[in-house]
PDB file of N, CA and C in Angstrom:
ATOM      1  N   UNK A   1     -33.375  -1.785  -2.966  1.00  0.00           N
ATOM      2  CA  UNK A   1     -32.135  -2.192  -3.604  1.00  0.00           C
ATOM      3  C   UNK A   1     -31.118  -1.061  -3.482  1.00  0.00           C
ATOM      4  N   UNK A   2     -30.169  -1.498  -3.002  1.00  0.00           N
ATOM      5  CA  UNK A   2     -29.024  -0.345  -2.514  1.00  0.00           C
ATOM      6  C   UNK A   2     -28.340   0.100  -3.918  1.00  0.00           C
ATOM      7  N   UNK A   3     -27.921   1.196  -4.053  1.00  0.00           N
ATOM      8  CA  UNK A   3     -27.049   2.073  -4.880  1.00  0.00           C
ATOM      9  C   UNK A   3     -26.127   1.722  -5.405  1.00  0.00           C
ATOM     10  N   UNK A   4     -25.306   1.311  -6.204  1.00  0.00           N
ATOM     11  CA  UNK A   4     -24.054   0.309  -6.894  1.00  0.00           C
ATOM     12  C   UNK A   4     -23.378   1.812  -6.873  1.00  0.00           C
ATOM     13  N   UNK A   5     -23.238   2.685  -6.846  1.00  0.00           N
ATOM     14  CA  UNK A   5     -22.492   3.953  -6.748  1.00  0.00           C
ATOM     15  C   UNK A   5     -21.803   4.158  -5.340  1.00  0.00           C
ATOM     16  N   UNK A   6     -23.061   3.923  -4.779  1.00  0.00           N
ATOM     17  CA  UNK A   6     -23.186   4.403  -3.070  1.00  0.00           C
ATOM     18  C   UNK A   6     -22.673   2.996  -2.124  1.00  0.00           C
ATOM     19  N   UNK A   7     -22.278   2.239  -2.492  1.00  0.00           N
ATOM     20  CA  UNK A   7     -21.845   0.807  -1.648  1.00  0.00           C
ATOM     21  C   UNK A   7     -21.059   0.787  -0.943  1.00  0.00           C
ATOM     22  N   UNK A   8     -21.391   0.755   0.218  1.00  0.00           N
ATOM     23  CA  UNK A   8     -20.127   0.817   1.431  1.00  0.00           C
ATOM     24  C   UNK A   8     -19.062  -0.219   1.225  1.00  0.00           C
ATOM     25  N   UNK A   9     -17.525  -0.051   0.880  1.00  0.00           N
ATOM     26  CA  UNK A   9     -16.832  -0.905   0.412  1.00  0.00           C
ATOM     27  C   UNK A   9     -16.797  -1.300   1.753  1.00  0.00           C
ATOM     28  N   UNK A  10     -16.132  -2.650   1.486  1.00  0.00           N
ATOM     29  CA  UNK A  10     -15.680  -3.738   3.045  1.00  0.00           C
ATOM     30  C   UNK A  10     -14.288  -3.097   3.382  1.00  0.00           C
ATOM     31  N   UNK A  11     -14.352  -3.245   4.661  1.00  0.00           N
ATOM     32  CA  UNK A  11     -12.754  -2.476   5.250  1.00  0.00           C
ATOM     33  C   UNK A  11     -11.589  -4.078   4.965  1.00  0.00           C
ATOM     34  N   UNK A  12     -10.632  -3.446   4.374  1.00  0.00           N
ATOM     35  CA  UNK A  12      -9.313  -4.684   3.510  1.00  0.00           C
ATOM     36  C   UNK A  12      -8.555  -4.473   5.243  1.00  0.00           C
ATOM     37  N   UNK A  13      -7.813  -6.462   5.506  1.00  0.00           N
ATOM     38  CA  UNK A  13      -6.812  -5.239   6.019  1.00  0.00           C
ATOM     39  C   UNK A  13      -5.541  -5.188   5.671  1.00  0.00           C
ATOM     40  N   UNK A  14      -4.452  -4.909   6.564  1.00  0.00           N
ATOM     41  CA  UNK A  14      -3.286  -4.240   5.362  1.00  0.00           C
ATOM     42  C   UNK A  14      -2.234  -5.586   5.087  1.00  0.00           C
ATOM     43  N   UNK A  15      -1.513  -5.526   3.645  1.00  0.00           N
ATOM     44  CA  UNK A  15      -1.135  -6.931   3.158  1.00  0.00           C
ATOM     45  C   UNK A  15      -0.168  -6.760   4.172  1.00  0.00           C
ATOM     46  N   UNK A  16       0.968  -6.221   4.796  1.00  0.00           N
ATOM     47  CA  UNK A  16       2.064  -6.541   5.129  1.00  0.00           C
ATOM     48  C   UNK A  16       1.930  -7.844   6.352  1.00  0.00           C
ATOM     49  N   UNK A  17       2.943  -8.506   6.299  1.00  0.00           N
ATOM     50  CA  UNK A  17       2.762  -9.813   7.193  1.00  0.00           C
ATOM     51  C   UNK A  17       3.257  -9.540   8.660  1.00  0.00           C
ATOM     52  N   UNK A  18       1.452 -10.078   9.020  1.00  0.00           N
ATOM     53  CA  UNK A  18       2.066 -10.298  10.708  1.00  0.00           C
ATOM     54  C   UNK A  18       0.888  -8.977  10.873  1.00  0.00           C
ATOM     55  N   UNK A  19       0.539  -8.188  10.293  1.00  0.00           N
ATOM     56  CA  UNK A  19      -0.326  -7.114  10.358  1.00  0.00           C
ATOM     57  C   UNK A  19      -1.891  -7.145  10.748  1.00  0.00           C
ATOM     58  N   UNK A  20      -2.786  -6.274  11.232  1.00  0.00           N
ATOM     59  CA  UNK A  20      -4.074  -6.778  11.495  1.00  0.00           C
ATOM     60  C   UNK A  20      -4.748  -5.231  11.332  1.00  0.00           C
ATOM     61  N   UNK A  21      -4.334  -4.357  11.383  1.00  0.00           N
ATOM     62  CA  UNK A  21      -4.976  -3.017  11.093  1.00  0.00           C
ATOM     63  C   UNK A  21      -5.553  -2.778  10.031  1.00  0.00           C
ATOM     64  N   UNK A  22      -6.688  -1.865  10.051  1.00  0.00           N
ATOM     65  CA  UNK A  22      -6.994  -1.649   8.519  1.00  0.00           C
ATOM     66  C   UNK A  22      -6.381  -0.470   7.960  1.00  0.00           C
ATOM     67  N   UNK A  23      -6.575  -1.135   6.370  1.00  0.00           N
ATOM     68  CA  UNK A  23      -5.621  -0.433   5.372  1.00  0.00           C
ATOM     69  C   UNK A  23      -6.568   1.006   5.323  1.00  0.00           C
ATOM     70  N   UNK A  24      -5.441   2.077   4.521  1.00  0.00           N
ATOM     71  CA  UNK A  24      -6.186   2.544   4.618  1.00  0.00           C
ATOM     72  C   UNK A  24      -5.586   3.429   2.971  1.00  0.00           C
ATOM     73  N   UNK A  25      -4.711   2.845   2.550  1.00  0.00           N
ATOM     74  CA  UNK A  25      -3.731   3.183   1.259  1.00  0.00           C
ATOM     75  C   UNK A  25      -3.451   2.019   0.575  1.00  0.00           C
ATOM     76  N   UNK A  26      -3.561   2.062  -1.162  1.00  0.00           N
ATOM     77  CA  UNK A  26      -3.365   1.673  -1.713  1.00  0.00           C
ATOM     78  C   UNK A  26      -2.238   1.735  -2.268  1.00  0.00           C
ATOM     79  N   UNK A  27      -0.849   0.883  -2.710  1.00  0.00           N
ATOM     80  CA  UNK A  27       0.086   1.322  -4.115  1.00  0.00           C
ATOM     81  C   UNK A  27       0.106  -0.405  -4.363  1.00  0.00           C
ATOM     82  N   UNK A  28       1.630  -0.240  -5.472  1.00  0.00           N
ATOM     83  CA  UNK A  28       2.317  -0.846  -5.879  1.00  0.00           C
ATOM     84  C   UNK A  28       2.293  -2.156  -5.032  1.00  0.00           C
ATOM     85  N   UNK A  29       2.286  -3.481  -5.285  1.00  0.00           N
ATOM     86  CA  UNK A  29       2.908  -4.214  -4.515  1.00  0.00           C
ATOM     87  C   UNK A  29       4.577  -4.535  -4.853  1.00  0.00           C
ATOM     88  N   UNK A  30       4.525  -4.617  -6.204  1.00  0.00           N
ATOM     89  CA  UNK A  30       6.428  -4.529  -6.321  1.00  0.00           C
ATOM     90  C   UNK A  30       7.085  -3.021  -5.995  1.00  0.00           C
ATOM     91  N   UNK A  31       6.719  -2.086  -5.672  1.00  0.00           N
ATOM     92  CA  UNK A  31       6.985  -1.006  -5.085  1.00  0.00           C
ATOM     93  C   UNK A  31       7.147  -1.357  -3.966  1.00  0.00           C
ATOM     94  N   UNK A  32       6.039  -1.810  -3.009  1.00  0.00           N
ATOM     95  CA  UNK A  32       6.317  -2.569  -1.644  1.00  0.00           C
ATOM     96  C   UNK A  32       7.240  -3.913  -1.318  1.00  0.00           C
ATOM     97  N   UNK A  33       7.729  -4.297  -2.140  1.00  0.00           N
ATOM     98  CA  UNK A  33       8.654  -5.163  -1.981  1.00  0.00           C
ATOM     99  C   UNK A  33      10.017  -4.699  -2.417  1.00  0.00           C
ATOM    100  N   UNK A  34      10.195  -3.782  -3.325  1.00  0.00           N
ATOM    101  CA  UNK A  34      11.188  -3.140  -3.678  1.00  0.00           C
ATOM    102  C   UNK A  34      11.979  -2.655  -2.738  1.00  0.00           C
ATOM    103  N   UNK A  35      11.200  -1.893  -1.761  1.00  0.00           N
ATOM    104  CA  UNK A  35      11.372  -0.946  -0.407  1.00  0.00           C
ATOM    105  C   UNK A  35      11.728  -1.752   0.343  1.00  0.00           C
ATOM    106  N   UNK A  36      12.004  -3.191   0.973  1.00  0.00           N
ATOM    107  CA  UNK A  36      12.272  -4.203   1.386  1.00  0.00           C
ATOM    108  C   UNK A  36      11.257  -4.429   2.692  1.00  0.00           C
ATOM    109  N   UNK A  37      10.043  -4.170   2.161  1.00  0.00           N
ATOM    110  CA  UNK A  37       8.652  -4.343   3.549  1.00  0.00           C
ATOM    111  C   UNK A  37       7.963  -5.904   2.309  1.00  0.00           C
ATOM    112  N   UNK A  38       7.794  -7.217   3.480  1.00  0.00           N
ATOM    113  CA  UNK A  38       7.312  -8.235   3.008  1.00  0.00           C
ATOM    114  C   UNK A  38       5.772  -8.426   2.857  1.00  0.00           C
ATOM    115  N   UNK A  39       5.446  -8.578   2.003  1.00  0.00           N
ATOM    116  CA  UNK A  39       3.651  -8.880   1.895  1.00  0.00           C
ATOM    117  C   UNK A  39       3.608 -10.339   2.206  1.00  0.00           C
ATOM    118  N   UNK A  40       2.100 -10.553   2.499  1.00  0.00           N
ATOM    119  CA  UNK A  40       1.393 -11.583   2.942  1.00  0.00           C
ATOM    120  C   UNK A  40       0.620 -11.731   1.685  1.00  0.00           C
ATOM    121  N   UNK A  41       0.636 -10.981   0.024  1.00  0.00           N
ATOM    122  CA  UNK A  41      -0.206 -11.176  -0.796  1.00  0.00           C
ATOM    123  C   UNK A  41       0.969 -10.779  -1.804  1.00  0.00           C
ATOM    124  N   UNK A  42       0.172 -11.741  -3.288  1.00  0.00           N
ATOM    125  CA  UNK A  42       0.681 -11.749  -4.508  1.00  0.00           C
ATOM    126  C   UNK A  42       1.592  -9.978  -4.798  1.00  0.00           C
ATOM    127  N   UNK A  43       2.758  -9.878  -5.102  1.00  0.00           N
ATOM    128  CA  UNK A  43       3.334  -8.572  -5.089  1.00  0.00           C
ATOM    129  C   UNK A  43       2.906  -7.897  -6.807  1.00  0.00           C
ATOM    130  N   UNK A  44       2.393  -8.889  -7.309  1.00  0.00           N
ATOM    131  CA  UNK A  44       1.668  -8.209  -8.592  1.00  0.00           C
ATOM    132  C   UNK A  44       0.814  -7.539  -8.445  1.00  0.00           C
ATOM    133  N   UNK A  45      -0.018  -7.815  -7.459  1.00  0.00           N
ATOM    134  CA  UNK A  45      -1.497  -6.498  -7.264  1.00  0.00           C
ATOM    135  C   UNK A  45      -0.833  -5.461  -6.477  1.00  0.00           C
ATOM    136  N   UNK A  46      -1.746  -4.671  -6.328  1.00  0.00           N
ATOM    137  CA  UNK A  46      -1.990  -3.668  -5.119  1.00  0.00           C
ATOM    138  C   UNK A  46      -1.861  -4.346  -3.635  1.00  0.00           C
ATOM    139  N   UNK A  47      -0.968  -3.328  -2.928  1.00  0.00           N
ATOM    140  CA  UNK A  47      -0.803  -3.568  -1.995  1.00  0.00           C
ATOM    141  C   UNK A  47      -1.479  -2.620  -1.158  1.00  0.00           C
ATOM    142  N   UNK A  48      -2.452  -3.389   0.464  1.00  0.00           N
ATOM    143  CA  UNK A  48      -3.029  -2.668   0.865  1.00  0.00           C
ATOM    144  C   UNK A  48      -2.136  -2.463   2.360  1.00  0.00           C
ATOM    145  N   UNK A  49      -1.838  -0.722   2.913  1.00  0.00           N
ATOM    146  CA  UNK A  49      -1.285  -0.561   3.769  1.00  0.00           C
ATOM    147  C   UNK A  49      -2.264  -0.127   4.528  1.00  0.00           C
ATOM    148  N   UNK A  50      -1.755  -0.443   5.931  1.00  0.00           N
ATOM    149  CA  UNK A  50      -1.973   0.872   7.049  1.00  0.00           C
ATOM    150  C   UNK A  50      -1.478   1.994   7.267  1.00  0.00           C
ATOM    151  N   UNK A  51      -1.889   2.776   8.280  1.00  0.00           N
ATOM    152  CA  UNK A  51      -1.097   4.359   7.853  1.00  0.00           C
ATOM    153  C   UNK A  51       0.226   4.061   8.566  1.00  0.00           C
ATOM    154  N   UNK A  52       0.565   3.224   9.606  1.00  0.00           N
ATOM    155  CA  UNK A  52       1.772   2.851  10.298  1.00  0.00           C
ATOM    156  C   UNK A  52       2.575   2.721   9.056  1.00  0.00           C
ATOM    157  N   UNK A  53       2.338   1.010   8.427  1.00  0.00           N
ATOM    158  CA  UNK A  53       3.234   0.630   6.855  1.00  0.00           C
ATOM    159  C   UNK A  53       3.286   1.652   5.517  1.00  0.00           C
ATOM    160  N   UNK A  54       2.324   2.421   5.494  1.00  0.00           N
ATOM    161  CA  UNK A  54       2.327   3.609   4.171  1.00  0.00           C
ATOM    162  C   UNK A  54       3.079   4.460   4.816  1.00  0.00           C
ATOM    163  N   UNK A  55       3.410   4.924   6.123  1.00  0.00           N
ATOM    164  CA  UNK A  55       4.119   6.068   6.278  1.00  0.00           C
ATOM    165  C   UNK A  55       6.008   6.043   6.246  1.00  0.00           C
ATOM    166  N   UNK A  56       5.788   4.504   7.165  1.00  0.00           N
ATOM    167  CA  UNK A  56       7.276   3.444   6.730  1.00  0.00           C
ATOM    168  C   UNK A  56       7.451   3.431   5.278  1.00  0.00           C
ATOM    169  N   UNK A  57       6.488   3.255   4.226  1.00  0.00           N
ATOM    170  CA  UNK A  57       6.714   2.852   2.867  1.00  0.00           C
ATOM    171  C   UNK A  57       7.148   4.307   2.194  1.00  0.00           C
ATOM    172  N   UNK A  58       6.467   5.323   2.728  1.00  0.00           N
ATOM    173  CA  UNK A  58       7.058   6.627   2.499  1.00  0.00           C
ATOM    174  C   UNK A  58       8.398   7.056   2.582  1.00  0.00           C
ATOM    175  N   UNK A  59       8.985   7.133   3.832  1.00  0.00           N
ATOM    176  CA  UNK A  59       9.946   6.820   4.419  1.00  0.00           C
ATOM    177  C   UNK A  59      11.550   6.497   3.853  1.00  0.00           C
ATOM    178  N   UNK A  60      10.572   4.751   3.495  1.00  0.00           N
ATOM    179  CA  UNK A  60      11.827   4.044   2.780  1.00  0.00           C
ATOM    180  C   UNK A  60      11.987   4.267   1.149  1.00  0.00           C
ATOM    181  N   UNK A  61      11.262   5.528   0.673  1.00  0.00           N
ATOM    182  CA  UNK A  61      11.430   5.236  -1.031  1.00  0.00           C
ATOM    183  C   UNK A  61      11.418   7.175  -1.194  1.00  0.00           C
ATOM    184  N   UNK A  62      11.311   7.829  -0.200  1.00  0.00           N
ATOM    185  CA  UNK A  62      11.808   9.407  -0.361  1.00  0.00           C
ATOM    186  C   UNK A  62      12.799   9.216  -1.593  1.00  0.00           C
ATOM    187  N   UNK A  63      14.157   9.233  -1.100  1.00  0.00           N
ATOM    188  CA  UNK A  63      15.271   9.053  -2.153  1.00  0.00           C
ATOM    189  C   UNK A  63      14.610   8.873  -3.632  1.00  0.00           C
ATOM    190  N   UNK A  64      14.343   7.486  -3.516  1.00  0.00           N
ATOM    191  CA  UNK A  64      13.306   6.999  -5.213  1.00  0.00           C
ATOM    192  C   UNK A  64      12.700   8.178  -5.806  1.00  0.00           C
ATOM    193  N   UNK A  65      11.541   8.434  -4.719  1.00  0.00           N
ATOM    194  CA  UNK A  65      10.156   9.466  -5.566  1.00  0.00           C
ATOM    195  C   UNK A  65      11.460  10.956  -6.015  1.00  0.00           C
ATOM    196  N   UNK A  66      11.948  11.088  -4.912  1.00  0.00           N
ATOM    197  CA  UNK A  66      12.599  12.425  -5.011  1.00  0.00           C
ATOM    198  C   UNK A  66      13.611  12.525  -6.773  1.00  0.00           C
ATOM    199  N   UNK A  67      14.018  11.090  -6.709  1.00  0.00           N
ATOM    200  CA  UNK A  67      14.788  11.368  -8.100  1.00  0.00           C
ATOM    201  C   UNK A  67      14.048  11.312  -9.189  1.00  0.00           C
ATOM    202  N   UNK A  68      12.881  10.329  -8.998  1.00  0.00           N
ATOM    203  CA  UNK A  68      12.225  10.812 -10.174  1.00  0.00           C
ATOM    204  C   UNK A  68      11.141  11.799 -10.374  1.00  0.00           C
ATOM    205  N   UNK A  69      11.026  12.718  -9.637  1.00  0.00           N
ATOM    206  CA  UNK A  69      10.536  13.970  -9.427  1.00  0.00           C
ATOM    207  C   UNK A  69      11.615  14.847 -10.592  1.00  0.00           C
ATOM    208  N   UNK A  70      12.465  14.779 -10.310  1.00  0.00           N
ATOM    209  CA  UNK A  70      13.999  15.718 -10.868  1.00  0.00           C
ATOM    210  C   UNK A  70      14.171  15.109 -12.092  1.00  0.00           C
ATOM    211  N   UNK A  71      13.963  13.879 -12.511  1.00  0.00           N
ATOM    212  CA  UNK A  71      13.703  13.646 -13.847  1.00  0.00           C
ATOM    213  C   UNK A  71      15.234  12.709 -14.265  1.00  0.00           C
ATOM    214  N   UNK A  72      15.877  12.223 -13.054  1.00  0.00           N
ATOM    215  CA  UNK A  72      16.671  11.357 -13.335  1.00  0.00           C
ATOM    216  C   UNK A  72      16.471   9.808 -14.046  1.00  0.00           C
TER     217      UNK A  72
END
């Protein structure tokens, strides 16, 4: 009987539509829609990216993180 600790999760792949890579990052899905990148899944959960779409999702929300870093 295998390990419930140790369980190889299943590879997701990434929500954005039209996509087939596996994810390999988790956030926000209204974060990901905010940024104006469309999901293929409910924007209430977690959205699963690839490193292509997480690095785009990076990208498009610098400005965002950066202001609320500074405490605007």
């Amino acid at each position: 009987m295998p390990d419930p600790k140790h369980a190889v999760e299943k590879a997701k792949a990434c929500d954005i539509e039209g996509c087939k890579e596996e994810a390999e990052r988790s956030v926000a899905g209204k974060k990901v829609e905010k940024a104006g990148m469309s999901l293929a899944t409910d924007p209430a959960k977690n959205a699963h990216l690839c490193r292509t779409h997480y690095r785009e999702f990076k990208k498009k929300t610098k400005k965002d993180r950066t202001l609320d870093r500074l405490g605007w």
